[in-house]
PDB file of N, CA and C in Angstrom:
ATOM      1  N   UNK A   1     -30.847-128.481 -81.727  1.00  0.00           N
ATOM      2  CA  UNK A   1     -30.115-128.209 -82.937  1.00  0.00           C
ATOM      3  C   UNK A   1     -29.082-129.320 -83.152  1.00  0.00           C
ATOM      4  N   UNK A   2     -29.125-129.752 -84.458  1.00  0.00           N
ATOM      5  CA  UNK A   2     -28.257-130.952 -84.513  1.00  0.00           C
ATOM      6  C   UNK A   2     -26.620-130.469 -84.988  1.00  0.00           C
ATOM      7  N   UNK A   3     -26.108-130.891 -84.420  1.00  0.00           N
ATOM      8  CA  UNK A   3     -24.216-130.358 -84.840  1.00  0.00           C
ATOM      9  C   UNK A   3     -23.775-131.275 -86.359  1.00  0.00           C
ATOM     10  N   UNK A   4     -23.407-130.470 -87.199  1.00  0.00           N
ATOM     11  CA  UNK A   4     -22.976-131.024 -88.136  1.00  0.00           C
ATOM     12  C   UNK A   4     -21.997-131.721 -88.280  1.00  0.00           C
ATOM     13  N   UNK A   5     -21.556-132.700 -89.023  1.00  0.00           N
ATOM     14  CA  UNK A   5     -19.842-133.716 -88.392  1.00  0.00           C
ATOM     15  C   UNK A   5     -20.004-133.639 -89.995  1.00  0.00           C
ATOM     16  N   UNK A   6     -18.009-133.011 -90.013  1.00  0.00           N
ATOM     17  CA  UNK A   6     -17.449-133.340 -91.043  1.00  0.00           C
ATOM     18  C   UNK A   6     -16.463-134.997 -91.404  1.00  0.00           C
ATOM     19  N   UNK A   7     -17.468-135.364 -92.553  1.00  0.00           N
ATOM     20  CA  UNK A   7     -15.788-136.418 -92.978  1.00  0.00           C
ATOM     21  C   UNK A   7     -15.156-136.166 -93.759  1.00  0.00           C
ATOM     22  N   UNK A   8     -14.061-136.528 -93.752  1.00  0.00           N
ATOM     23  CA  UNK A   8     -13.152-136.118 -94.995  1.00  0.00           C
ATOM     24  C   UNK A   8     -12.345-137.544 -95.437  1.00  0.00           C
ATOM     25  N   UNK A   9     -12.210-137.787 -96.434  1.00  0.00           N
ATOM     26  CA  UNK A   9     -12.052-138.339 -97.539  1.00  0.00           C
ATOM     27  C   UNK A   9     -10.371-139.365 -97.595  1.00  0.00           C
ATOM     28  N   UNK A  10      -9.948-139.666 -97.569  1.00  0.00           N
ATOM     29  CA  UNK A  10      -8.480-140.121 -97.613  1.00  0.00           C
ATOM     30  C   UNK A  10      -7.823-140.979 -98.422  1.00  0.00           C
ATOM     31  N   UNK A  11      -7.307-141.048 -99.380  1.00  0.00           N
ATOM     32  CA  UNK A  11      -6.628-141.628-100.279  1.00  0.00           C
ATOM     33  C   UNK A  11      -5.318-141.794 -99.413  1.00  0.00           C
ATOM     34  N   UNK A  12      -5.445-143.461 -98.627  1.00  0.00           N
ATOM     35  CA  UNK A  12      -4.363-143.669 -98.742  1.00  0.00           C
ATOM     36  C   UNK A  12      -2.839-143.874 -99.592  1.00  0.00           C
ATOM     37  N   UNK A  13      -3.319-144.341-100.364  1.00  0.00           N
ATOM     38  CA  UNK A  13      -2.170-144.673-101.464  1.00  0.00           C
ATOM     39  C   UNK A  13      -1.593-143.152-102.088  1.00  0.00           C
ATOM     40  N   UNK A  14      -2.266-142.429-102.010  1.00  0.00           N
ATOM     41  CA  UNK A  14      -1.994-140.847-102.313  1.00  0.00           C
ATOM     42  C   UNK A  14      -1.238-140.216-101.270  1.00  0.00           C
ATOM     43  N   UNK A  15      -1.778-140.338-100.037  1.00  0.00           N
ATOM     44  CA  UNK A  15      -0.907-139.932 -99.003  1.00  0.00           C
ATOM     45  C   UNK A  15       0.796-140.278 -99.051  1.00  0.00           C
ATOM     46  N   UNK A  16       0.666-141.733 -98.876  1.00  0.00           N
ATOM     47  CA  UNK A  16       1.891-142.713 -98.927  1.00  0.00           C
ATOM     48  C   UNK A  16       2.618-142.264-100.853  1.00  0.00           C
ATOM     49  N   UNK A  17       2.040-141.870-101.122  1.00  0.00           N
ATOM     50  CA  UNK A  17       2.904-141.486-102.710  1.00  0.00           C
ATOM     51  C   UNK A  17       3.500-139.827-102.281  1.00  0.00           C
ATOM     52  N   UNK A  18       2.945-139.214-101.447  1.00  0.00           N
ATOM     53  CA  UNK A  18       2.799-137.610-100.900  1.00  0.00           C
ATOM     54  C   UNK A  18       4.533-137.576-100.167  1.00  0.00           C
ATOM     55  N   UNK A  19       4.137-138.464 -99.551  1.00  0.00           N
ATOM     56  CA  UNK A  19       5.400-138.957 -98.220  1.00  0.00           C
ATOM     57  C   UNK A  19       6.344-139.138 -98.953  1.00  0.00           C
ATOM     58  N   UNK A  20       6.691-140.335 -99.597  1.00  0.00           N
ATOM     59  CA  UNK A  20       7.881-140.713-100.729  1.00  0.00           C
ATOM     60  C   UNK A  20       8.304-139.222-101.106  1.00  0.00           C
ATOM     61  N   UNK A  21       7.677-138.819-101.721  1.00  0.00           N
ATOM     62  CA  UNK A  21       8.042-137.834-102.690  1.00  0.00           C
ATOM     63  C   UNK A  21       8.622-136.461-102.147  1.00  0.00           C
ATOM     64  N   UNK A  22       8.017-136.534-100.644  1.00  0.00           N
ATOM     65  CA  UNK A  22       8.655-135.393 -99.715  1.00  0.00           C
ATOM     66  C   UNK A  22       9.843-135.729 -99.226  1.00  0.00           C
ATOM     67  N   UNK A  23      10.047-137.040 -99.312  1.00  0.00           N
ATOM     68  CA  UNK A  23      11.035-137.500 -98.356  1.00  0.00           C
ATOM     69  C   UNK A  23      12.089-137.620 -99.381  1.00  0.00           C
ATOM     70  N   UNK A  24      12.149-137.866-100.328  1.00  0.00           N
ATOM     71  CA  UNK A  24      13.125-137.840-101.460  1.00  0.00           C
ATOM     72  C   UNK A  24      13.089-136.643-101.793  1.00  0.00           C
ATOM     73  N   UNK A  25      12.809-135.377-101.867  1.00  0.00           N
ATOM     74  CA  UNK A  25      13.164-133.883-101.882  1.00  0.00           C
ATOM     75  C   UNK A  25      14.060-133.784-100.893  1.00  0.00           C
ATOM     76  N   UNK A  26      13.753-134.419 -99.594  1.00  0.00           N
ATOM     77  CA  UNK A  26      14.488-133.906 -98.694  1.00  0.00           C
ATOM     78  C   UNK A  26      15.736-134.483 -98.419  1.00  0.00           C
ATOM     79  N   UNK A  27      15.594-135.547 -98.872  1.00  0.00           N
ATOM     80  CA  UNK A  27      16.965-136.671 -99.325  1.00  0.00           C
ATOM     81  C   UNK A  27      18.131-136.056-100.119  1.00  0.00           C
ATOM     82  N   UNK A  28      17.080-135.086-101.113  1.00  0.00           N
ATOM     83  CA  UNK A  28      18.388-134.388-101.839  1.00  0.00           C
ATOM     84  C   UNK A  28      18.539-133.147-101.729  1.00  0.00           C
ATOM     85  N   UNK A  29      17.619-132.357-100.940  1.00  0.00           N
ATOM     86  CA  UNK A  29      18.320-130.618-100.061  1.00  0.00           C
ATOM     87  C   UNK A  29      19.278-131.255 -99.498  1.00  0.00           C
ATOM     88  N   UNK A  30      19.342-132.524 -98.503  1.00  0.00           N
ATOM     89  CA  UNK A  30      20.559-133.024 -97.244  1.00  0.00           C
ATOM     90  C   UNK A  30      21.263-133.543 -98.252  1.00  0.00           C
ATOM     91  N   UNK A  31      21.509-134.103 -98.946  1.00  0.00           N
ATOM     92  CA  UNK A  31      22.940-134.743 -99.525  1.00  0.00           C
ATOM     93  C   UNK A  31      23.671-133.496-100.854  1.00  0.00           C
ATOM     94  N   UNK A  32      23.013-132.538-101.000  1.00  0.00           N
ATOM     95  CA  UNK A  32      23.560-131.268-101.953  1.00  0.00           C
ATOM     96  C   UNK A  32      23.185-131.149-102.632  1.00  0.00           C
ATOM     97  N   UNK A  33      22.598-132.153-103.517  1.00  0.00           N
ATOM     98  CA  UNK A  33      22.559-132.333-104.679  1.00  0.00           C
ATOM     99  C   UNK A  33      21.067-131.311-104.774  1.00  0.00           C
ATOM    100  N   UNK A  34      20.314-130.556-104.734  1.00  0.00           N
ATOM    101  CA  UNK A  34      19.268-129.600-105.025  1.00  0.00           C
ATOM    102  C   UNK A  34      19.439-128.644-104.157  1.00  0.00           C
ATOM    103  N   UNK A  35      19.202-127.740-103.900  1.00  0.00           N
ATOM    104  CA  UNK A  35      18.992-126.095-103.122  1.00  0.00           C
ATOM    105  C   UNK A  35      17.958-126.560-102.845  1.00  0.00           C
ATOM    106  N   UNK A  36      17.614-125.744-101.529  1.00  0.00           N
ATOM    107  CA  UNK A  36      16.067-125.712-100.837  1.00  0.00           C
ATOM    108  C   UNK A  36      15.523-124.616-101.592  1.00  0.00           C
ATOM    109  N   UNK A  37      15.743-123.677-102.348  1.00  0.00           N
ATOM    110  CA  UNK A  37      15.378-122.715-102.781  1.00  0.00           C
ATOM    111  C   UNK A  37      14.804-123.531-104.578  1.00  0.00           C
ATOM    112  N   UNK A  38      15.480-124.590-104.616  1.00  0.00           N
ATOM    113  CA  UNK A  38      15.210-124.961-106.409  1.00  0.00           C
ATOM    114  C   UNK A  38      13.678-125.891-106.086  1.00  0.00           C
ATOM    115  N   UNK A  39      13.474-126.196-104.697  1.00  0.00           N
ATOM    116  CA  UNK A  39      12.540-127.190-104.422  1.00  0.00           C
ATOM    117  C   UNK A  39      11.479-126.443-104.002  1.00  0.00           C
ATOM    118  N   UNK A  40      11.043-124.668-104.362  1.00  0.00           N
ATOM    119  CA  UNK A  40       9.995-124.053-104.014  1.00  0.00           C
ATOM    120  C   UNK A  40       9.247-124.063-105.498  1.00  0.00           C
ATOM    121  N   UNK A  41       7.473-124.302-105.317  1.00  0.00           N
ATOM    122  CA  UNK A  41       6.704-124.216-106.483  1.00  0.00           C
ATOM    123  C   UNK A  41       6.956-122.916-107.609  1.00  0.00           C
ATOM    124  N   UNK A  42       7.431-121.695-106.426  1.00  0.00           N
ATOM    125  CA  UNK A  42       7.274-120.699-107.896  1.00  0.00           C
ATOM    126  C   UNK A  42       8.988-120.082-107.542  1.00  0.00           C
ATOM    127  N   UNK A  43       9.393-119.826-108.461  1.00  0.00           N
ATOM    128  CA  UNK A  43      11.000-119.931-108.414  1.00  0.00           C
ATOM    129  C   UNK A  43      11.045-118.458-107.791  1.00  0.00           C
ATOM    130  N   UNK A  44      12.582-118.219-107.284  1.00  0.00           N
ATOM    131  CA  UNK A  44      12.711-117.221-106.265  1.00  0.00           C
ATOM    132  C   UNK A  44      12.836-115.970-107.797  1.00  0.00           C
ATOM    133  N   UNK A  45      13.556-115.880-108.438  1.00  0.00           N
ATOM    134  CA  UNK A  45      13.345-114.987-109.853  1.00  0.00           C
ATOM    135  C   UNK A  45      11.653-113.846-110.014  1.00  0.00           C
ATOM    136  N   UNK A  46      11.194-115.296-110.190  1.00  0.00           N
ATOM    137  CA  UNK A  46       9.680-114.527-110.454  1.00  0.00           C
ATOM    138  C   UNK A  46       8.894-114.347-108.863  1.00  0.00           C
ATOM    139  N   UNK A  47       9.238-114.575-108.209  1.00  0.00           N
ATOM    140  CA  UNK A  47       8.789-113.749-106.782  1.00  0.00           C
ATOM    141  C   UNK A  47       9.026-112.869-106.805  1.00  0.00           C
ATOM    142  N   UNK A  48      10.319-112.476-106.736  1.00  0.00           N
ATOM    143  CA  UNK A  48      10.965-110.769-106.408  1.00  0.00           C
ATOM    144  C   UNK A  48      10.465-110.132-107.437  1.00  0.00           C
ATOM    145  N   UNK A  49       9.727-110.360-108.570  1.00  0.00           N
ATOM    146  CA  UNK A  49       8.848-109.566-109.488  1.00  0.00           C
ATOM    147  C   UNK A  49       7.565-109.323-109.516  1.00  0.00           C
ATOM    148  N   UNK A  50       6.721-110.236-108.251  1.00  0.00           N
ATOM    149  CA  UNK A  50       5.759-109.776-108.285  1.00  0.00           C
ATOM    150  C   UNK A  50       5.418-108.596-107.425  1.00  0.00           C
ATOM    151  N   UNK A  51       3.974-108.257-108.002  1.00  0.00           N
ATOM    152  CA  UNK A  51       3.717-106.943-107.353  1.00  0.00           C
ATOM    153  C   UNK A  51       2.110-107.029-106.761  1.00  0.00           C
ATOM    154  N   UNK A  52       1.918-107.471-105.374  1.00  0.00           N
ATOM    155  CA  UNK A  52       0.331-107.626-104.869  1.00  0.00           C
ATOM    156  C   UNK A  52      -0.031-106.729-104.225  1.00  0.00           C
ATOM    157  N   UNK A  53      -1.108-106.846-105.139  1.00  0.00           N
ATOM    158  CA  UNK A  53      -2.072-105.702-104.520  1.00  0.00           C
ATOM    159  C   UNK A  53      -3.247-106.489-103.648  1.00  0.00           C
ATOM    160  N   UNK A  54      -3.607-106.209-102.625  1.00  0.00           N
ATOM    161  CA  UNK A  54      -4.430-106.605-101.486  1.00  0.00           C
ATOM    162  C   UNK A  54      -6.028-105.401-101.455  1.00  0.00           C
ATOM    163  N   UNK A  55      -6.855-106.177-101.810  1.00  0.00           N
ATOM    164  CA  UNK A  55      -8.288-105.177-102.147  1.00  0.00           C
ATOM    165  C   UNK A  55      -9.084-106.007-101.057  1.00  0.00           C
ATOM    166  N   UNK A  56      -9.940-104.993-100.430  1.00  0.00           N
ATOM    167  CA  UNK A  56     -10.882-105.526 -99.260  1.00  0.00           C
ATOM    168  C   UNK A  56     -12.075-104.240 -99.790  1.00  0.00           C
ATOM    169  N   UNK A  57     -12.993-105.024 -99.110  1.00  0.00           N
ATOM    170  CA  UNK A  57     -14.663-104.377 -99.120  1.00  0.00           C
ATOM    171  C   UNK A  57     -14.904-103.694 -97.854  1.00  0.00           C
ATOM    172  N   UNK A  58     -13.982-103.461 -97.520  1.00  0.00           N
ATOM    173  CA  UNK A  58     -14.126-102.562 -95.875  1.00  0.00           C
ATOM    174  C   UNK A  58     -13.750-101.361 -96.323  1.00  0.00           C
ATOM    175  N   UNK A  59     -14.376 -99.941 -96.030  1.00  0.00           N
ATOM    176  CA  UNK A  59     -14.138 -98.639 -96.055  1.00  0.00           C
ATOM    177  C   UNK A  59     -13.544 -97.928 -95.060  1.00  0.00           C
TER     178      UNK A  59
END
Protein backbone atom coordinates (compact mmCIF):
# COMPACT_ATOMS: atom_id res chain seq x y z
CA UNK A 1 0.00 0.00 0.00
CA UNK A 2 1.47 3.20 -1.01
CA UNK A 3 1.38 6.14 1.84
CA UNK A 4 0.10 9.25 0.60
CA UNK A 5 2.51 12.57 1.16
CA UNK A 6 0.96 15.78 1.58
CA UNK A 7 2.45 19.17 0.07
CA UNK A 8 1.37 22.20 0.94
CA UNK A 9 1.74 25.27 -0.82
CA UNK A 10 3.61 28.49 0.61
CA UNK A 11 3.45 31.94 -0.33
CA UNK A 12 6.30 33.34 0.93
CA UNK A 13 5.76 36.90 0.45
CA UNK A 14 2.27 36.28 2.12
CA UNK A 15 3.70 34.77 5.07
CA UNK A 16 6.33 37.68 5.53
CA UNK A 17 3.23 40.29 4.87
CA UNK A 18 1.26 37.85 7.78
CA UNK A 19 4.30 38.57 10.23
CA UNK A 20 4.52 42.46 9.66
CA UNK A 21 1.11 42.81 10.24
CA UNK A 22 1.06 40.66 13.49
CA UNK A 23 3.88 42.26 14.70
CA UNK A 24 2.57 45.76 14.30
CA UNK A 25 -0.78 44.74 16.18
CA UNK A 26 1.34 43.79 18.73
CA UNK A 27 3.49 46.88 18.61
CA UNK A 28 0.38 48.68 19.44
CA UNK A 29 -1.52 46.32 22.30
CA UNK A 30 2.39 47.04 24.03
CA UNK A 31 2.70 50.71 23.53
CA UNK A 32 -1.40 51.48 24.49
CA UNK A 33 -2.35 52.74 21.83
CA UNK A 34 -5.17 49.66 20.87
CA UNK A 35 -6.82 47.16 23.52
CA UNK A 36 -6.16 43.53 22.95
CA UNK A 37 -9.78 43.21 23.04
CA UNK A 38 -10.23 46.01 19.85
CA UNK A 39 -7.66 43.61 17.93
CA UNK A 40 -10.24 40.48 18.08
CA UNK A 41 -12.07 39.63 14.49
CA UNK A 42 -15.60 39.73 15.97
CA UNK A 43 -15.99 42.50 18.60
CA UNK A 44 -16.58 41.56 22.30
CA UNK A 45 -20.40 43.44 22.01
CA UNK A 46 -21.65 40.99 19.47
CA UNK A 47 -20.18 37.87 21.21
CA UNK A 48 -21.98 38.25 24.42
CA UNK A 49 -25.08 38.17 22.02
CA UNK A 50 -24.63 35.27 20.46
CA UNK A 51 -26.59 32.29 21.06
CA UNK A 52 -25.04 28.55 19.73
CA UNK A 53 -26.68 25.96 19.31
CA UNK A 54 -24.48 22.72 18.84
CA UNK A 55 -26.55 19.84 16.65
CA UNK A 56 -24.91 16.33 16.24
CA UNK A 57 -26.27 13.12 14.37
CA UNK A 58 -25.66 10.96 17.38
CA UNK A 59 -28.86 9.76 19.33
Amino acid sequence: MKSKTEKTLKDEILEAAKRGSQERSRALVRSGERTQESMFLIAPSIVTTLKIRHRTTNL
